[in-house]
PDB file of N, CA and C in Angstrom:
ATOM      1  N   UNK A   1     -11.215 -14.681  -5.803  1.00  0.00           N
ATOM      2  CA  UNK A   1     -11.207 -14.465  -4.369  1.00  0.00           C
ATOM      3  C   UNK A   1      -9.773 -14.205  -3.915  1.00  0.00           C
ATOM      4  N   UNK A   2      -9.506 -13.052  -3.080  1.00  0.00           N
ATOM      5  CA  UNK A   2      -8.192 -12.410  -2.375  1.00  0.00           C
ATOM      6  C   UNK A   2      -8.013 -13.668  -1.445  1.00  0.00           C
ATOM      7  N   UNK A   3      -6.702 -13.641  -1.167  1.00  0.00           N
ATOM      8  CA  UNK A   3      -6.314 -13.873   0.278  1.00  0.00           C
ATOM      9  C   UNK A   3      -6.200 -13.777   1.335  1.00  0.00           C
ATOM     10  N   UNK A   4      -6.618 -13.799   2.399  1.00  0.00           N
ATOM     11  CA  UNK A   4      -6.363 -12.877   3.603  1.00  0.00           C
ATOM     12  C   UNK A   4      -4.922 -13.098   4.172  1.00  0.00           C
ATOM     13  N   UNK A   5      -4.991 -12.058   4.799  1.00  0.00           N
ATOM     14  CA  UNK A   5      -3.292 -11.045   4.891  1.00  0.00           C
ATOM     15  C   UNK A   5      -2.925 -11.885   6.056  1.00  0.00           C
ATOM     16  N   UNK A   6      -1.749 -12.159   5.905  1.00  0.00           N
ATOM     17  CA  UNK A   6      -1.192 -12.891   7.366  1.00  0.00           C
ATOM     18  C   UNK A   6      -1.096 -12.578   8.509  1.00  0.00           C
ATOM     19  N   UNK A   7      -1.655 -12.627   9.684  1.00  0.00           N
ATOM     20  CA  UNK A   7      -1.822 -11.814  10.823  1.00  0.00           C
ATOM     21  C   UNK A   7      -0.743 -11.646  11.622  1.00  0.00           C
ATOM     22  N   UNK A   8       0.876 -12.096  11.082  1.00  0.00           N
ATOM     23  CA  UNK A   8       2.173 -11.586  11.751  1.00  0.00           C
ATOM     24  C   UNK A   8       2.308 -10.586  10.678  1.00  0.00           C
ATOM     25  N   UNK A   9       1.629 -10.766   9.956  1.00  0.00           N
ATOM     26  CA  UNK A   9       2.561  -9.011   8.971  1.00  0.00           C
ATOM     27  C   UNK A   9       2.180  -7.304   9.829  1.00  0.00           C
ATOM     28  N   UNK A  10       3.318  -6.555   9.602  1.00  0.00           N
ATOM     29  CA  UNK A  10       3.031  -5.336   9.838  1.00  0.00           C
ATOM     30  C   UNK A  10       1.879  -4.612   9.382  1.00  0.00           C
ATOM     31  N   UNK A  11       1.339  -3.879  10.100  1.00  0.00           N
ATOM     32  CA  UNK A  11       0.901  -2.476   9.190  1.00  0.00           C
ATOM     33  C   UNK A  11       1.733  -2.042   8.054  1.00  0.00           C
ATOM     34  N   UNK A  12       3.126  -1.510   8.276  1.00  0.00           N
ATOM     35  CA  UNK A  12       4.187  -1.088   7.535  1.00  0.00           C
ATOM     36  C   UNK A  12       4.497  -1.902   6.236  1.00  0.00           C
ATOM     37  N   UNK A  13       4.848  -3.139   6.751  1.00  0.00           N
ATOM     38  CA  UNK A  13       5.077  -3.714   5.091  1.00  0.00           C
ATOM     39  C   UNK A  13       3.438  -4.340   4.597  1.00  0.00           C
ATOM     40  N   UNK A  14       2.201  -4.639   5.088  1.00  0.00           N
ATOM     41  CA  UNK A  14       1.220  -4.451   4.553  1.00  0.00           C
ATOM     42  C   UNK A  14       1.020  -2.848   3.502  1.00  0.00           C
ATOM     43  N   UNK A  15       1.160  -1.974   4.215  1.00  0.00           N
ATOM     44  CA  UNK A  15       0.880  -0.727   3.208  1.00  0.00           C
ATOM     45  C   UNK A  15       1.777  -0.726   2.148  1.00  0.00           C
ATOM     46  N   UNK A  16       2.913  -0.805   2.468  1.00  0.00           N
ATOM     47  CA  UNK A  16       4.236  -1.273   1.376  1.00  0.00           C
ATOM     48  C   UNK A  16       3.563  -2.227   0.245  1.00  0.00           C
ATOM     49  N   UNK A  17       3.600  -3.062   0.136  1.00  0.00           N
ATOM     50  CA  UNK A  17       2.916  -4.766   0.225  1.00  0.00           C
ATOM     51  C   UNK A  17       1.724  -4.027  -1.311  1.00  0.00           C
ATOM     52  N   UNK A  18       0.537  -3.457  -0.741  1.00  0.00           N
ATOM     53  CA  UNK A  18      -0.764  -3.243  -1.355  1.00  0.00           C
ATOM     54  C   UNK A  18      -0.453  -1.819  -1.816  1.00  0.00           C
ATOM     55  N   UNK A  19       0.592  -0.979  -1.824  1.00  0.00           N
ATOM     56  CA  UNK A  19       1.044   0.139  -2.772  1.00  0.00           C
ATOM     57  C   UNK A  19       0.366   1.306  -2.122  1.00  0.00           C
ATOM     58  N   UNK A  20      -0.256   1.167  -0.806  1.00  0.00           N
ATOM     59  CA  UNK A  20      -0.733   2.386  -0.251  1.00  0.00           C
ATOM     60  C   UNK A  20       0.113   3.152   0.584  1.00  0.00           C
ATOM     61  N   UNK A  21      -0.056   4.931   0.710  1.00  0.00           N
ATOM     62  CA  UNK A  21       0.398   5.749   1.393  1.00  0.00           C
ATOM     63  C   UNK A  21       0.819   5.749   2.848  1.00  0.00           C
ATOM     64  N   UNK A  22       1.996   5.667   2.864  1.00  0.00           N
ATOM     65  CA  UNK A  22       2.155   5.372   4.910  1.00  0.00           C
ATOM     66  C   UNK A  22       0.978   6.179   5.434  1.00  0.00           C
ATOM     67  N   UNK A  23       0.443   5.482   6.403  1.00  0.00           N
ATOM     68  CA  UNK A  23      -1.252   6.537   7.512  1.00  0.00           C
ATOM     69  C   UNK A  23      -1.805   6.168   7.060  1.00  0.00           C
ATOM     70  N   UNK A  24      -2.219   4.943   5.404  1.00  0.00           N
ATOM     71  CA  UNK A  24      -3.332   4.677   5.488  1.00  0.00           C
ATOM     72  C   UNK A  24      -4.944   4.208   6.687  1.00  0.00           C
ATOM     73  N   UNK A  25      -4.156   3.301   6.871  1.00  0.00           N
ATOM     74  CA  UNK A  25      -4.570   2.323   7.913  1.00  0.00           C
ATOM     75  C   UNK A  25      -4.534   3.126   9.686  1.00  0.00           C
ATOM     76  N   UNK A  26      -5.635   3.391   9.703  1.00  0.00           N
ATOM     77  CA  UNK A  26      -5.727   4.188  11.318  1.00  0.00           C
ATOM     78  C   UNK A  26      -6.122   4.021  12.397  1.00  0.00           C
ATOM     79  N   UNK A  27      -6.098   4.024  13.641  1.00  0.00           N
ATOM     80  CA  UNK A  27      -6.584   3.735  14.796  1.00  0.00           C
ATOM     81  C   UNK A  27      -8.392   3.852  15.108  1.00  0.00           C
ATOM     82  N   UNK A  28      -9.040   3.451  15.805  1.00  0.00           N
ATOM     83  CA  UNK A  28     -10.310   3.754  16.208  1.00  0.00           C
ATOM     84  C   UNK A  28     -10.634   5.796  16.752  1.00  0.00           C
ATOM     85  N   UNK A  29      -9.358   6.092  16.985  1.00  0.00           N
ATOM     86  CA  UNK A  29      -9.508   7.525  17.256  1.00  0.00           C
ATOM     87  C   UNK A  29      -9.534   8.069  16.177  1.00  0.00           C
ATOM     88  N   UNK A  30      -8.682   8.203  15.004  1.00  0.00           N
ATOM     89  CA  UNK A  30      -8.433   8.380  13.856  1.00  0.00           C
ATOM     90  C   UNK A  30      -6.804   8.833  13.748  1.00  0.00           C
ATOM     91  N   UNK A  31      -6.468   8.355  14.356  1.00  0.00           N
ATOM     92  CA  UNK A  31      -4.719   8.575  14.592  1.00  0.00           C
ATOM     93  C   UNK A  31      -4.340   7.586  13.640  1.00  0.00           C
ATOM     94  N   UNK A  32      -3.287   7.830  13.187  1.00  0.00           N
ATOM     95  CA  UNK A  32      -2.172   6.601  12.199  1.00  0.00           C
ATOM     96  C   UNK A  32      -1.835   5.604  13.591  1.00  0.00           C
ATOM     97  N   UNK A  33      -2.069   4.032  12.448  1.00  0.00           N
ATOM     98  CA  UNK A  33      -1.330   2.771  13.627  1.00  0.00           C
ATOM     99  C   UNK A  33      -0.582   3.095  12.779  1.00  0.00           C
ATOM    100  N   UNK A  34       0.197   2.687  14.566  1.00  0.00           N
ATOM    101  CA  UNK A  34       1.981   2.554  14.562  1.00  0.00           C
ATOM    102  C   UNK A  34       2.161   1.474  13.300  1.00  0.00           C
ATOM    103  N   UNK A  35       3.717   1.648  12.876  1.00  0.00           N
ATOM    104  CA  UNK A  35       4.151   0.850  11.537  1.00  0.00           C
ATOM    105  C   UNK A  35       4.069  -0.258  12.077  1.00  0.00           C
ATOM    106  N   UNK A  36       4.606  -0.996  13.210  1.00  0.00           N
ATOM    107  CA  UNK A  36       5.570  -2.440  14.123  1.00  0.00           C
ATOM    108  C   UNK A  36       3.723  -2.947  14.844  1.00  0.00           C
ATOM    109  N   UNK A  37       3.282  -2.191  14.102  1.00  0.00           N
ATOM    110  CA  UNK A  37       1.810  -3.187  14.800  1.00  0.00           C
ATOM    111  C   UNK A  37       0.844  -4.289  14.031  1.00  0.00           C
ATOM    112  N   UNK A  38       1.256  -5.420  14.546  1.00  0.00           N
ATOM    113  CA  UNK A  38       0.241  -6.538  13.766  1.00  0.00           C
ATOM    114  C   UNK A  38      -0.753  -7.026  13.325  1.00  0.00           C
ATOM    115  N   UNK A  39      -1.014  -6.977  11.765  1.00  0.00           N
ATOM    116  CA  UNK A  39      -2.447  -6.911  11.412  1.00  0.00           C
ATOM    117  C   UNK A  39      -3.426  -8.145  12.572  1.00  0.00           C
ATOM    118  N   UNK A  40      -2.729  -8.695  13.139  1.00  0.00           N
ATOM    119  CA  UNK A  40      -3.541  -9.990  14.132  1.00  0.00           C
ATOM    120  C   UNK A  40      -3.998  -9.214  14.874  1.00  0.00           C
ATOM    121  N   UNK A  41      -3.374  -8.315  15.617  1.00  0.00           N
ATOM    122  CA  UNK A  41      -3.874  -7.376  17.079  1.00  0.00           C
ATOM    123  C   UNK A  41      -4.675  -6.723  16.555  1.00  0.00           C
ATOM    124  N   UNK A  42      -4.257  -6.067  15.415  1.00  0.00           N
ATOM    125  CA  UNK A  42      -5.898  -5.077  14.736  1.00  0.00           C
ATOM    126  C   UNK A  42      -7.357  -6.323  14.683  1.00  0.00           C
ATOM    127  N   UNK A  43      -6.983  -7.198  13.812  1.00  0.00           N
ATOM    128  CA  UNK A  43      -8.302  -7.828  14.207  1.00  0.00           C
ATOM    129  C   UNK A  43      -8.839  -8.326  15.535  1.00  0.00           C
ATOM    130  N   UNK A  44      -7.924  -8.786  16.151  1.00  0.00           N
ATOM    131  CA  UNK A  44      -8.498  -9.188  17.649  1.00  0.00           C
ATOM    132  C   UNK A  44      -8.804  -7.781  18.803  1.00  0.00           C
ATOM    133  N   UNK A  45      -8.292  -6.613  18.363  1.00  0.00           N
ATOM    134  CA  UNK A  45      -9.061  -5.231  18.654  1.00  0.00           C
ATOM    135  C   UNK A  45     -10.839  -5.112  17.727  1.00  0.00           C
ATOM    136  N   UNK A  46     -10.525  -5.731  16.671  1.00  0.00           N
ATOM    137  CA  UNK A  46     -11.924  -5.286  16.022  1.00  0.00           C
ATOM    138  C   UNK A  46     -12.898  -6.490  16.018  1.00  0.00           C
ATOM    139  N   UNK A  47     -12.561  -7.663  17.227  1.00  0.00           N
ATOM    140  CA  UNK A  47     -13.606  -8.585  17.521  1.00  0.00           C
ATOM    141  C   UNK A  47     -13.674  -8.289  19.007  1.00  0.00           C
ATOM    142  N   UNK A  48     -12.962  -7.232  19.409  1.00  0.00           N
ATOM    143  CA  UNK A  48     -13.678  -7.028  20.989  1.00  0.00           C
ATOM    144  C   UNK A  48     -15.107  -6.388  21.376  1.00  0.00           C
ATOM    145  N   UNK A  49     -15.115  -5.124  19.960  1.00  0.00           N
ATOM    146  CA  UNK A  49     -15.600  -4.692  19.597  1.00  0.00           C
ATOM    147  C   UNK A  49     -17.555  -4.638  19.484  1.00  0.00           C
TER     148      UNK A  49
END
């Protein structure tokens, strides 16, 4: 069983972090999240939901 990701980490050093391509990780429009945005706010965007 993984860990779950710390919800002060970036997008940016998360993708860094797990060896994926900067833009992995994208907005609900399909735009790239910003690098300086916190995997916490992504989840508390995807429990408003």
């Amino acid at each position: 069983m993984t860990r779950k990701t710390r919800s002060d980490c970036t997008v940016g050093t998360f993708e860094k972090k797990e060896g994926l391509p900067p833009g992995t990780i994208r907005n609900e429009n399909g735009r790239d999240t910003r690098s300086d945005k916190k995997i916490g706010t992504i989840r508390k965007e995807g429990d408003k939901k």
